[in-house]
N, C-alpha and C. Protein backbone atom coordinates (compact mmCIF):
# COMPACT_ATOMS: atom_id res chain seq x y z
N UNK A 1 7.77 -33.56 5.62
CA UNK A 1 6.61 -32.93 6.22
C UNK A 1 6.89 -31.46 6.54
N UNK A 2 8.03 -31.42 7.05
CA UNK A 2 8.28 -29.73 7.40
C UNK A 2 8.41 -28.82 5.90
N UNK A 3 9.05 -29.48 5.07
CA UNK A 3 9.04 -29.01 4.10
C UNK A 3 7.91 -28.40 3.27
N UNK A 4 7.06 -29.25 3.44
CA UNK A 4 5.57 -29.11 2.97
C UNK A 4 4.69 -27.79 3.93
N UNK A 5 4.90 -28.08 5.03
CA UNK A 5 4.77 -26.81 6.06
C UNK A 5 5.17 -25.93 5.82
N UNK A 6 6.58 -25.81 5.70
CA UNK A 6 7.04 -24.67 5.15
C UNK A 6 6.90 -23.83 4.15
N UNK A 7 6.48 -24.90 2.59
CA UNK A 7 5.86 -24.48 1.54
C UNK A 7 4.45 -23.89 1.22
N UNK A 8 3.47 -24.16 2.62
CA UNK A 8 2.11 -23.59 2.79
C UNK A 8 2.16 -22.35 3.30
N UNK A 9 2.92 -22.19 4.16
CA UNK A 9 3.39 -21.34 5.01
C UNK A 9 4.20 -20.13 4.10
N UNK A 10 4.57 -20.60 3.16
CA UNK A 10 5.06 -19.52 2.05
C UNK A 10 3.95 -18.92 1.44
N UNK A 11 3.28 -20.09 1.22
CA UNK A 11 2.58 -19.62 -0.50
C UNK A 11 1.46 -18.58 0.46
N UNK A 12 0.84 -19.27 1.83
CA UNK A 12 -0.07 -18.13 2.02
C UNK A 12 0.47 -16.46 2.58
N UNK A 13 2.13 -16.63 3.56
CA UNK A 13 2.28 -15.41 3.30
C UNK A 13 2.87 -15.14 1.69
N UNK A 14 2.51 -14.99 1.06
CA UNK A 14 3.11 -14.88 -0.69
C UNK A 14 1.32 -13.68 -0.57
N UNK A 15 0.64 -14.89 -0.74
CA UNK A 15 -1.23 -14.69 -0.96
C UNK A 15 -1.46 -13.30 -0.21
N UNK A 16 -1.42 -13.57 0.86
CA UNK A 16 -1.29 -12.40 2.12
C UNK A 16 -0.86 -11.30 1.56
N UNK A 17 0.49 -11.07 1.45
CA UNK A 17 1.48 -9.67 0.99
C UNK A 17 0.33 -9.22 -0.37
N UNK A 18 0.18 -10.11 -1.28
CA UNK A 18 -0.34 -10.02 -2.28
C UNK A 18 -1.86 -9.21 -2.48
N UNK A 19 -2.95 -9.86 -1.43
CA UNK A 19 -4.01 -9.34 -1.13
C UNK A 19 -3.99 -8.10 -0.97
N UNK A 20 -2.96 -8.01 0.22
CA UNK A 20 -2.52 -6.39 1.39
C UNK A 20 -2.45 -5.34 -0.04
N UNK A 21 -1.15 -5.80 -0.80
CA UNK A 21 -1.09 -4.93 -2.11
C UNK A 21 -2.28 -4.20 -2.87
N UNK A 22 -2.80 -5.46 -3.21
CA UNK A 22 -4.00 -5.52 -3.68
C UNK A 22 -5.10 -4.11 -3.34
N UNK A 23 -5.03 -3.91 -2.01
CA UNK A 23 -6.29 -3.34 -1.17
C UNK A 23 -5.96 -2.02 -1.18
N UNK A 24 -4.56 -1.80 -1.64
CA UNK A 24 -4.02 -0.46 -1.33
C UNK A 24 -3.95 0.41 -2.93
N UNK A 25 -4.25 2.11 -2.60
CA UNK A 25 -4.51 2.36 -3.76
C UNK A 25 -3.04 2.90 -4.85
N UNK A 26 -2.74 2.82 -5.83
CA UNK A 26 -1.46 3.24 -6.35
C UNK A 26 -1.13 4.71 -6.62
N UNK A 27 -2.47 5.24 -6.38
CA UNK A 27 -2.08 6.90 -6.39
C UNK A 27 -1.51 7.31 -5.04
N UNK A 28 -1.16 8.70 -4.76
CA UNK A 28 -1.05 9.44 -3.46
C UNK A 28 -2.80 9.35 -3.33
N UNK A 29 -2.52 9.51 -1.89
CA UNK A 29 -3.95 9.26 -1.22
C UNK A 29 -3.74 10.56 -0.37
N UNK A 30 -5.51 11.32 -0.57
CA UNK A 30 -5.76 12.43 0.25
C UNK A 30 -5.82 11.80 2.20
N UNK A 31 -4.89 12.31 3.49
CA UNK A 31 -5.09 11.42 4.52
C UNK A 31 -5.19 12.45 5.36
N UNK A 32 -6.61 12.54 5.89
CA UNK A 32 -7.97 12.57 5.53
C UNK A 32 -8.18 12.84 4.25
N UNK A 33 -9.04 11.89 3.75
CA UNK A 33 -9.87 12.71 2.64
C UNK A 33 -10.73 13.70 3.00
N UNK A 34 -10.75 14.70 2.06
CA UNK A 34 -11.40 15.90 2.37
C UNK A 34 -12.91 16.65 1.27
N UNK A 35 -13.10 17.22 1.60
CA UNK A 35 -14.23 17.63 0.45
C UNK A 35 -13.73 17.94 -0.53
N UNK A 36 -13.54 17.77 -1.86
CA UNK A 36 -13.26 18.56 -3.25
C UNK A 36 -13.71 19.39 -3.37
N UNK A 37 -13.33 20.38 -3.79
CA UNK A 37 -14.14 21.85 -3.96
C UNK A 37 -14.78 22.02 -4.66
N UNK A 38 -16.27 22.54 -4.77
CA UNK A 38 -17.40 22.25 -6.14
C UNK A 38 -17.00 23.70 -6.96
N UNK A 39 -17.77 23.48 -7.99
CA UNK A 39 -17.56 24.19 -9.06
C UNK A 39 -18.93 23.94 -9.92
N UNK A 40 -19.08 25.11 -10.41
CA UNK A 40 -20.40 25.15 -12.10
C UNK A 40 -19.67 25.79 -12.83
N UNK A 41 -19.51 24.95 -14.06
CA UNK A 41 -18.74 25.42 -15.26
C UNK A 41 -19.50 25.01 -16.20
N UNK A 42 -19.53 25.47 -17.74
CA UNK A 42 -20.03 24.89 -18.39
C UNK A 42 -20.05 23.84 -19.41
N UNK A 43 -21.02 22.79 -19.56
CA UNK A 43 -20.56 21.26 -19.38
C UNK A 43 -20.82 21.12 -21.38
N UNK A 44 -20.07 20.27 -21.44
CA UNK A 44 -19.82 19.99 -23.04
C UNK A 44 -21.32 19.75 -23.89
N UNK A 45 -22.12 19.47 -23.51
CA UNK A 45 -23.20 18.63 -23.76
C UNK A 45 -24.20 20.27 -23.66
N UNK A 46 -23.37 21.44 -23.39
CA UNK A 46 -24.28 22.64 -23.47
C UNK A 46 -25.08 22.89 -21.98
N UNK A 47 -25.18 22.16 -21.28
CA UNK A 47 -25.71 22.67 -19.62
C UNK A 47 -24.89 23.04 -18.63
N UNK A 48 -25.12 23.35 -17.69
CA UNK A 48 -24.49 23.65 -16.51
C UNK A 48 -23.97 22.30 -15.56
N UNK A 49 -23.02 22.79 -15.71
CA UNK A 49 -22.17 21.23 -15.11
C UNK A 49 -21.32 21.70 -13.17
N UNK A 50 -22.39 20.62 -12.94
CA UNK A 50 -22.07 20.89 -11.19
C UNK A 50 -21.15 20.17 -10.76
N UNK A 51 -19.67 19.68 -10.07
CA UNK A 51 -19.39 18.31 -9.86
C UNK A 51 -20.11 17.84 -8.83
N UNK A 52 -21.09 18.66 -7.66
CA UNK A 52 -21.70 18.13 -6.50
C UNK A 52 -22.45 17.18 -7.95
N UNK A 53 -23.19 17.79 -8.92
CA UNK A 53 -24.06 16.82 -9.61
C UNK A 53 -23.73 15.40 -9.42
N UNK A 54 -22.53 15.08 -9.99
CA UNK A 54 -22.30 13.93 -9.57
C UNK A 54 -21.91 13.08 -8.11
N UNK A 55 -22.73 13.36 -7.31
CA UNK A 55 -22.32 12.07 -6.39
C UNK A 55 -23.17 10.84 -6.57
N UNK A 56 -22.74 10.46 -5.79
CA UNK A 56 -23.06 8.85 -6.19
C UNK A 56 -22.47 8.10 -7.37
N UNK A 57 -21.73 8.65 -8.15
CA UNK A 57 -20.72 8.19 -9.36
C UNK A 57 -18.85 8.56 -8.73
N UNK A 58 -17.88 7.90 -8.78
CA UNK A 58 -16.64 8.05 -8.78
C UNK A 58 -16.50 9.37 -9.98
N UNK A 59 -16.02 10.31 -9.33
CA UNK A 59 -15.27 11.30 -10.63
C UNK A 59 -13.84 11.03 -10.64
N UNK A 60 -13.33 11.27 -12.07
CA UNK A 60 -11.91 11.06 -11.94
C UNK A 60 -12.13 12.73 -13.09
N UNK A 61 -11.16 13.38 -11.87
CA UNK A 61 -11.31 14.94 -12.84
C UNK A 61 -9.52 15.04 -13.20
N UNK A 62 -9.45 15.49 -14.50
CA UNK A 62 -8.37 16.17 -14.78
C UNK A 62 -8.62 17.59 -15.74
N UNK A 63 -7.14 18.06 -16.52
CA UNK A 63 -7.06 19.89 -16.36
C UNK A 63 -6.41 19.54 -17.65
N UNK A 64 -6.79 20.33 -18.41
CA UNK A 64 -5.92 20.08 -20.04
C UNK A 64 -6.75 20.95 -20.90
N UNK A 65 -6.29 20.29 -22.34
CA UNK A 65 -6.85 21.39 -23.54
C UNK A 65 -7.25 20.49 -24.83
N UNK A 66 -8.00 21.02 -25.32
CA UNK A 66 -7.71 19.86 -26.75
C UNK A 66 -6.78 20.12 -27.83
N UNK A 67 -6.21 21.02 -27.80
CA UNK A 67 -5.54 21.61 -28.91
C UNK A 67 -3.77 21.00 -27.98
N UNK A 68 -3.70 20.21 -27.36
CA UNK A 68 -2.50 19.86 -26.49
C UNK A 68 -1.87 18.72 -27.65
N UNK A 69 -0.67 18.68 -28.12
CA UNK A 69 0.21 18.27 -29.16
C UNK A 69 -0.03 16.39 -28.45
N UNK A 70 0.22 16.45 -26.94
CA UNK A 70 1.18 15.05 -26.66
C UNK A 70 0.51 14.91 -24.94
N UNK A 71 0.19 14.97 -24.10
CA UNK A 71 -0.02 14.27 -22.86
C UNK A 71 -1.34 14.38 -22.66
N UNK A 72 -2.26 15.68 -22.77
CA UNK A 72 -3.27 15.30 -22.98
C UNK A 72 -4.05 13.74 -23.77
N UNK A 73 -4.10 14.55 -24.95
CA UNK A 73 -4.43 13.27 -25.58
C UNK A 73 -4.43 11.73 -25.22
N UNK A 74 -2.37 11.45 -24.74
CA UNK A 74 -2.42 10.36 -24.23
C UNK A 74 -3.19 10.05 -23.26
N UNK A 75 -3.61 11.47 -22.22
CA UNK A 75 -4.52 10.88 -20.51
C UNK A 75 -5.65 10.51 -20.99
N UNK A 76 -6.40 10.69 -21.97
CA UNK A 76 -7.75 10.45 -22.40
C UNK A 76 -7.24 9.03 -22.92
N UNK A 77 -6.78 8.87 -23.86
CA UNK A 77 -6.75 7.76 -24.42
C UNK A 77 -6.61 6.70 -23.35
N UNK A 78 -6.11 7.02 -22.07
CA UNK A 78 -5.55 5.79 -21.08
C UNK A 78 -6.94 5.75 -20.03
N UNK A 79 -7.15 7.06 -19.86
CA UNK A 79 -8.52 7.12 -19.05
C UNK A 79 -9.73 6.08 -19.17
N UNK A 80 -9.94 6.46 -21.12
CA UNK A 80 -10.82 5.70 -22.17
C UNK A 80 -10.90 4.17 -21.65
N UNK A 81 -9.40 3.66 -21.73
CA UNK A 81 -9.05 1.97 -21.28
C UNK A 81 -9.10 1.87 -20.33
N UNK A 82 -8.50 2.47 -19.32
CA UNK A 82 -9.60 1.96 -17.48
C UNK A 82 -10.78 1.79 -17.63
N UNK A 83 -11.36 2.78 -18.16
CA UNK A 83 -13.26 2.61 -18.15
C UNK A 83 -13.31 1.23 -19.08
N UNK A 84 -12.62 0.66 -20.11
CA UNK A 84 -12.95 -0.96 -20.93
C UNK A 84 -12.24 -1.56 -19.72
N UNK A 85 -11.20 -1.35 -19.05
CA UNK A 85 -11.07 -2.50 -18.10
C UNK A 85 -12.12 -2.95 -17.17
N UNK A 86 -12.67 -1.61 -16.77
CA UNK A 86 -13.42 -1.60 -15.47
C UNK A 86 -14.79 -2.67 -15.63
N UNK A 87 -14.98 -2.60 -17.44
CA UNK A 87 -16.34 -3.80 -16.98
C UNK A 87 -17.10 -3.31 -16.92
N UNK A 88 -17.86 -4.08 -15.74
CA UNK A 88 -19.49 -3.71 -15.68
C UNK A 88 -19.21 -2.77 -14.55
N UNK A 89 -18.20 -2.20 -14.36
CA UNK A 89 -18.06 -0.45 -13.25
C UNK A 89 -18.18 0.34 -13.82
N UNK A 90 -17.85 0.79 -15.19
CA UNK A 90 -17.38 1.67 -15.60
C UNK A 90 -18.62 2.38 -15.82
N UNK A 91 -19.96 2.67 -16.16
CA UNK A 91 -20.96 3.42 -16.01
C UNK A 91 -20.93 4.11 -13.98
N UNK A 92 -19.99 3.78 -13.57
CA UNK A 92 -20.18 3.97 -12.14
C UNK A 92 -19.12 5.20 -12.10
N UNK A 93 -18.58 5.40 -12.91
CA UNK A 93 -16.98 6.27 -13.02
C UNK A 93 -17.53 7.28 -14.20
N UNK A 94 -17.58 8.69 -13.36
CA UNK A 94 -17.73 10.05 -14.28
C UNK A 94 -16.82 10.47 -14.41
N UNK A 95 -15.89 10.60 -15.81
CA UNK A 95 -14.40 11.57 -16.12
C UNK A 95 -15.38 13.36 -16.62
N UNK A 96 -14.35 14.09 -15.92
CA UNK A 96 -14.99 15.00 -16.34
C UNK A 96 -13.69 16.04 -16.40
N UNK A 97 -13.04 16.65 -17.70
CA UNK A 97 -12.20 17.33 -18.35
C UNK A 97 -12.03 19.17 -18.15
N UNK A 98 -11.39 19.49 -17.57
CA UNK A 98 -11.85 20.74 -17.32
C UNK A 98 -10.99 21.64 -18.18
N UNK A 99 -11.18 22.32 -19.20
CA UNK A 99 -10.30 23.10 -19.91
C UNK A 99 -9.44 24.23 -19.29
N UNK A 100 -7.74 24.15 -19.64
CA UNK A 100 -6.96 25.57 -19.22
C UNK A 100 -7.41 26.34 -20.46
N UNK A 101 -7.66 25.93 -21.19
CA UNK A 101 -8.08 27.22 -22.73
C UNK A 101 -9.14 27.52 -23.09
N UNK A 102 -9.99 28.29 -21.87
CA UNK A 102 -11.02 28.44 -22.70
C UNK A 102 -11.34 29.18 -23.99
N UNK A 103 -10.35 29.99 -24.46
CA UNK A 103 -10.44 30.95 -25.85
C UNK A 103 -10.79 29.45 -26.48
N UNK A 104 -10.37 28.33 -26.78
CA UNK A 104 -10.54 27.54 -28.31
C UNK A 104 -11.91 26.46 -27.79
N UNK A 105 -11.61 26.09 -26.26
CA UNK A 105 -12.11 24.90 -26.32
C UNK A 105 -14.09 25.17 -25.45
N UNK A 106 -15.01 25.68 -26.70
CA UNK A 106 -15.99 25.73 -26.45
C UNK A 106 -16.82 24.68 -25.91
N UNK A 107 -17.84 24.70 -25.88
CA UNK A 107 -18.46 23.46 -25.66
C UNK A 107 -18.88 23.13 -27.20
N UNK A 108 -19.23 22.85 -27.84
CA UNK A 108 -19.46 21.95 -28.89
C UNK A 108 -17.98 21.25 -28.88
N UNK A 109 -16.87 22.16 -29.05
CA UNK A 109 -15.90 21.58 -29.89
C UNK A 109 -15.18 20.72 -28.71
N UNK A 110 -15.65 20.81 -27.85
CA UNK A 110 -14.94 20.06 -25.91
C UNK A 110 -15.80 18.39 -26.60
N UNK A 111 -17.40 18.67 -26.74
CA UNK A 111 -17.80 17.73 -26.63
C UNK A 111 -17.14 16.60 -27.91
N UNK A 112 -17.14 16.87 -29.13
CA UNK A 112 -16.53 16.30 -30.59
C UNK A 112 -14.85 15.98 -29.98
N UNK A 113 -14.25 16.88 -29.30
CA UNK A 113 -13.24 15.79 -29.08
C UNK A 113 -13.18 15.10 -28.08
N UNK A 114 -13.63 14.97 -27.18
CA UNK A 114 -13.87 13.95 -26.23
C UNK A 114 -14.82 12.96 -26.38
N UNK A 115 -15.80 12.81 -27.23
CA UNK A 115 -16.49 11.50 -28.09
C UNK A 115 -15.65 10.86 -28.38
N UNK A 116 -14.78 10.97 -29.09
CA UNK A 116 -13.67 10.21 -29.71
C UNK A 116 -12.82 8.98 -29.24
N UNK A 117 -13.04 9.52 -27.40
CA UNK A 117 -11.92 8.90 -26.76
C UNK A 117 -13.05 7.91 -25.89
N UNK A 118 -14.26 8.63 -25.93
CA UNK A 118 -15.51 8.21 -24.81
C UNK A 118 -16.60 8.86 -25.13
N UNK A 119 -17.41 8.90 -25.21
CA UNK A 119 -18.43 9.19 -25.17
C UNK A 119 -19.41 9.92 -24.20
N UNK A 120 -19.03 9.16 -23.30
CA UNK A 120 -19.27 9.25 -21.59
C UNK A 120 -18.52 10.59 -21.01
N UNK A 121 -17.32 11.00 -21.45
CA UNK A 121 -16.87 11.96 -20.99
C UNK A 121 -17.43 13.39 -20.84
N UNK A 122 -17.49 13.52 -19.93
CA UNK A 122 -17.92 15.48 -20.13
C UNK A 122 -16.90 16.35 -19.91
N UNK A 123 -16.99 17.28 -20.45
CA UNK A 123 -15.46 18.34 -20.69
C UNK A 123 -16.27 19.59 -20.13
N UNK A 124 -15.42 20.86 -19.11
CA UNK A 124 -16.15 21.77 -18.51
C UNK A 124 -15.53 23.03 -19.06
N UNK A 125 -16.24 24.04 -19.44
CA UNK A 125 -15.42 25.37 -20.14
C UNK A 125 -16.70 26.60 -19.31
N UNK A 126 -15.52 27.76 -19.30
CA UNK A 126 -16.59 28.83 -18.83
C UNK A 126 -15.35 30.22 -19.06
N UNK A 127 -15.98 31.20 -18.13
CA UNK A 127 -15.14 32.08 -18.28
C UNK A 127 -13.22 31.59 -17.76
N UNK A 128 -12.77 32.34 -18.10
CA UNK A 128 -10.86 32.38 -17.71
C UNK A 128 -11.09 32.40 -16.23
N UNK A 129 -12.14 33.51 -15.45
CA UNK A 129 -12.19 33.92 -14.71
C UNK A 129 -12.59 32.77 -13.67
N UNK A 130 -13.83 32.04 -14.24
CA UNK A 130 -13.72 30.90 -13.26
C UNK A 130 -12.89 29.95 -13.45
N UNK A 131 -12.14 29.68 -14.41
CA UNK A 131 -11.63 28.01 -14.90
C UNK A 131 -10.37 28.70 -13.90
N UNK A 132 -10.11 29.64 -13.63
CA UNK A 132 -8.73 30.24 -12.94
C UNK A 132 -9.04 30.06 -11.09
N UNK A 133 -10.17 30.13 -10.99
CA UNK A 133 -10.59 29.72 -9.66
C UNK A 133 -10.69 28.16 -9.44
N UNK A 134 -11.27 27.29 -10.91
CA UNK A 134 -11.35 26.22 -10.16
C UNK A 134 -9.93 25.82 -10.44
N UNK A 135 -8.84 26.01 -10.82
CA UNK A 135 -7.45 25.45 -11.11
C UNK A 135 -6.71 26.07 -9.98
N UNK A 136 -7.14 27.13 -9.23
CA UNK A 136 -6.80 27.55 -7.91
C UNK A 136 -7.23 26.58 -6.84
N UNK A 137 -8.00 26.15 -7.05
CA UNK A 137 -8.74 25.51 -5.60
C UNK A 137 -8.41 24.11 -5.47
N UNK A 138 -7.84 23.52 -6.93
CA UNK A 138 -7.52 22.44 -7.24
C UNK A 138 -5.87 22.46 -7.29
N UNK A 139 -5.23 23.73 -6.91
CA UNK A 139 -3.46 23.46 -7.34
C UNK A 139 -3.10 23.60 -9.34
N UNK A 140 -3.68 23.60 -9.43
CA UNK A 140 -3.29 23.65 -11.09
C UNK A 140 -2.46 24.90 -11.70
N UNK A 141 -1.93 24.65 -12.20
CA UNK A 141 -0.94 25.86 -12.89
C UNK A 141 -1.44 25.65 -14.17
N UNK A 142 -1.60 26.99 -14.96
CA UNK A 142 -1.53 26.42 -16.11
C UNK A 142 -1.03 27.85 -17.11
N UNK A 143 0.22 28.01 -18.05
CA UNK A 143 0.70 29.07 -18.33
C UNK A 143 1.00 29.28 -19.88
N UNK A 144 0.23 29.92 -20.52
CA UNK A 144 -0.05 30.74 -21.78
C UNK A 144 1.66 30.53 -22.31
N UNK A 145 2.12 29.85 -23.57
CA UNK A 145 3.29 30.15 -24.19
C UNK A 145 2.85 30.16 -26.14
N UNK A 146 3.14 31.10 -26.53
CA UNK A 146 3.19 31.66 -27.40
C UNK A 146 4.66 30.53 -28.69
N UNK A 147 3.71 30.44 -29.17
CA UNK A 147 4.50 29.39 -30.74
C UNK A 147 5.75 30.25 -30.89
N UNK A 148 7.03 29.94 -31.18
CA UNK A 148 8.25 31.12 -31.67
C UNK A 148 7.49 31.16 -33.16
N UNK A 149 7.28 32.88 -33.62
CA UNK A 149 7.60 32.99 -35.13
C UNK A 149 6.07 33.13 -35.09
N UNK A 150 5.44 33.09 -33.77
CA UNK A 150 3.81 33.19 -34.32
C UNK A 150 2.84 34.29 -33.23
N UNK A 151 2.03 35.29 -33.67
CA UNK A 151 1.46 36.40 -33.23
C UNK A 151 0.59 35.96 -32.87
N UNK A 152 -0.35 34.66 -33.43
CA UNK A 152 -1.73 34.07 -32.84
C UNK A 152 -1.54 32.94 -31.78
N UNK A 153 -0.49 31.71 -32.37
CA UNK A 153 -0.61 30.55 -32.10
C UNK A 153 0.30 30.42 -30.29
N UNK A 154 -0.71 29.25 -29.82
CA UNK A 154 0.10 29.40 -28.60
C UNK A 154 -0.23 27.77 -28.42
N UNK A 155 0.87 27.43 -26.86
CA UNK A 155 0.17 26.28 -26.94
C UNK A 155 -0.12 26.92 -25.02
N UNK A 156 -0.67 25.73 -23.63
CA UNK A 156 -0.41 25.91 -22.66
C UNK A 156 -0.11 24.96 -21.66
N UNK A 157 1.57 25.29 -20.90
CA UNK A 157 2.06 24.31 -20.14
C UNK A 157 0.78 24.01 -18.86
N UNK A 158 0.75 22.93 -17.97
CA UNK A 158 -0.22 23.02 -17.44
C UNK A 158 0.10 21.89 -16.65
N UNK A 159 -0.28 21.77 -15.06
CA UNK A 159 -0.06 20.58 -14.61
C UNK A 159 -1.24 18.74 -14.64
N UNK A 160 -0.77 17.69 -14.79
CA UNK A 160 -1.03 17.09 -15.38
C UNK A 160 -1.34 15.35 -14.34
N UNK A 161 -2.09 15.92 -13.26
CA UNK A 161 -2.67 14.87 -12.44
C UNK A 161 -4.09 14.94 -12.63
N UNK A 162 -4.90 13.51 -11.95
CA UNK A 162 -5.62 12.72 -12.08
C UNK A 162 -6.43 12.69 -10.83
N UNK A 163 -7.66 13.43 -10.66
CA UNK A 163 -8.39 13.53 -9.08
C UNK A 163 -9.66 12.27 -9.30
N UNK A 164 -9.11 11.52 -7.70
CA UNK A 164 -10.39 10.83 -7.98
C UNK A 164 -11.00 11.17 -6.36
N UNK A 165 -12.22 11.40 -6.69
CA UNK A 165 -13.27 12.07 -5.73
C UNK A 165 -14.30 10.78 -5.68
N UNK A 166 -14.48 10.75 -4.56
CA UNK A 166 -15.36 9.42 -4.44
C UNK A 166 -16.76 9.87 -4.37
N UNK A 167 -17.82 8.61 -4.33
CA UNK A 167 -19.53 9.13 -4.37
C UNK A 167 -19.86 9.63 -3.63
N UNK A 168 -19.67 10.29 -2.50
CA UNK A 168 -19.44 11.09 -1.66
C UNK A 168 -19.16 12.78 -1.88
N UNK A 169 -18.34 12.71 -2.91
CA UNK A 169 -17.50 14.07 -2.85
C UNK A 169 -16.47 14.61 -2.30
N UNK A 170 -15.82 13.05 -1.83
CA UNK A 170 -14.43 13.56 -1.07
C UNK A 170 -12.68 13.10 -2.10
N UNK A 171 -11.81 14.26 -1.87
CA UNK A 171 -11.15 13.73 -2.76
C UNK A 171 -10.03 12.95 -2.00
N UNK A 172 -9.62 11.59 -2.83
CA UNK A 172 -9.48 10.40 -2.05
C UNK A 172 -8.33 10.24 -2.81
N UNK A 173 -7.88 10.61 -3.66
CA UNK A 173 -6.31 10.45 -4.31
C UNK A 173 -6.17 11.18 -5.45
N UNK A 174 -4.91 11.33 -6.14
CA UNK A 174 -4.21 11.85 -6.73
C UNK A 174 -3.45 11.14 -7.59
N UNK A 175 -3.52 10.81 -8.94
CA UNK A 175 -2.03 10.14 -9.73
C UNK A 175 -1.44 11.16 -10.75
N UNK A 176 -0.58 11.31 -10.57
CA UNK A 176 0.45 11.78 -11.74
C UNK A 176 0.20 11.14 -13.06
N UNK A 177 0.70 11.87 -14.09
CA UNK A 177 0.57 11.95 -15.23
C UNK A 177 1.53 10.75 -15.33
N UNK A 178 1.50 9.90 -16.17
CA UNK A 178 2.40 8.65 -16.67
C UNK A 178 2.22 6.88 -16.03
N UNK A 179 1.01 7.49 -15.63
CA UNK A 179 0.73 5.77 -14.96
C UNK A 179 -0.14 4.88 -15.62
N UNK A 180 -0.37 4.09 -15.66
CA UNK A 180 -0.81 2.91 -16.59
C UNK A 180 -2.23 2.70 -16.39
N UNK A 181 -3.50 2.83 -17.93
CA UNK A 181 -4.19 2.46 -17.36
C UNK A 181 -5.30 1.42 -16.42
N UNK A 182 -4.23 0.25 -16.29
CA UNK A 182 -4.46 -0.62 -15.65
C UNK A 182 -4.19 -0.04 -14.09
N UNK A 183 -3.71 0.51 -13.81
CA UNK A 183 -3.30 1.85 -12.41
C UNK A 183 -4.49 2.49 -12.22
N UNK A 184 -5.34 3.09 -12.76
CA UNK A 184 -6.21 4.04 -13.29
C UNK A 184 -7.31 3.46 -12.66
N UNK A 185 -7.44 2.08 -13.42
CA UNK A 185 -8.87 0.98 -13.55
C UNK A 185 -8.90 -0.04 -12.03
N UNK A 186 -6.97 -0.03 -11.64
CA UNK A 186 -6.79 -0.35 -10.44
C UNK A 186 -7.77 0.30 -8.73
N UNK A 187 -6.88 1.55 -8.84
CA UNK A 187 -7.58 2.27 -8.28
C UNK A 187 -8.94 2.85 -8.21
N UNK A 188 -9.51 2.92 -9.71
CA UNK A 188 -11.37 3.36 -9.53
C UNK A 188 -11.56 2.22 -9.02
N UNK A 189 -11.69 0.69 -9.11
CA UNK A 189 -12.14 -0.30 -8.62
C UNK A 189 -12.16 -0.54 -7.08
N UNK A 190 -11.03 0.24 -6.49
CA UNK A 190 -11.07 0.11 -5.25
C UNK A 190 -11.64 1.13 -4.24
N UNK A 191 -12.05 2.06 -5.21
CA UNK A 191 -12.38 3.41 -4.40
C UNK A 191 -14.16 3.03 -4.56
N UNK A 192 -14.59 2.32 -5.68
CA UNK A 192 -15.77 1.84 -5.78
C UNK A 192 -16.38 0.91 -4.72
N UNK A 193 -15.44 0.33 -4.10
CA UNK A 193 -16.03 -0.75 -3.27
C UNK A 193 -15.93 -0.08 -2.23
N UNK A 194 -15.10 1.02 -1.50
CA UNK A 194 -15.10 1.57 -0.16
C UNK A 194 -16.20 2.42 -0.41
């Protein structure tokens, strides 16, 4: 009998720890969350792209290029699969791409490569002048390196986290570049229900 006690007594703290896990998000978390800083840039689809536009949708914003050889690419591609994990959420979750290059990455050519990965995605381009303010306001570095052996070609280093801003407009966490998108689909799901 104690044994059996003892074995209930496991499995629900087991359940317990498990839930607790569960509830908690896997990114760094903003503590307070705070307002995200808005921005109008211009949005792939050819309009003026507000992020206040979106409240009432989860944004998950990140900072990249399309012309990026290797991590870009992969964040879209993983982004892409949170939104198939998420189900019937994922119309609830706006990714929205903000270019370090604006010399290449216009809006037509923002929108054609980000179809690819989603459809749903919107990609934001404007002057240097603002994309340099909103990568200021957001922490972003992002630094011009030149191909060896080449007068045109460049590529740009750039930092490589994951903002998720809730329907609200507050930004509520942070993941680093290399997390899984079951991590991704983890966390929008939980920021959806708070």
């Amino acid at each position: 009998m104690k044994r059996l006690l003892f074995a209930i007594l496991f499995v629900l703290a087991a359940a317990s720890a498990h839930a607790a896990d569960a509830g908690k998000l896997k990114s760094g978390v903003f503590d307070p969350p705070r307002m995200a800083p808005d921005f109008t840039l211009r949005g792939s689809d050819g309009r003026e792209l507000k992020l206040s536009g979106h409240r009432g949708k989860l944004v998950v914003l990140e900072f990249g290029y399309t012309s990026c050889p290797d991590v870009c690419p992969v964040s879209l591609a993983l982004l892409a699969e949170a939104r198939r994990q998420l189900g019937a959420l994922a119309p609830q979750v706006q990714v929205i791409y903000v270019t370090v290059d604006p010399e290449r990455d216009t809006a037509p050519h923002m929108r054609a490569y980000l179809s690819a990965f989603d459809p749903s995605f919107i990609g934001a381009t404007g002057t240097p002048e603002q994309l340099a303010r909103v990568r200021k306001d957001y922490g972003i570095t992002a630094t011009r390196k030149m191909v060896e052996g080449s007068k045109t070609e460049y590529s740009v280093a750039h930092s490589s986290y994951l903002y998720f801003i809730d329907r609200k407009g507050y930004l509520r966490a942070l993941m680093p570049y290399g997390r899984t998108a079951a991590d991704v689909a983890h966390d929008a799901a939980l920021l959806l229900k708070n």
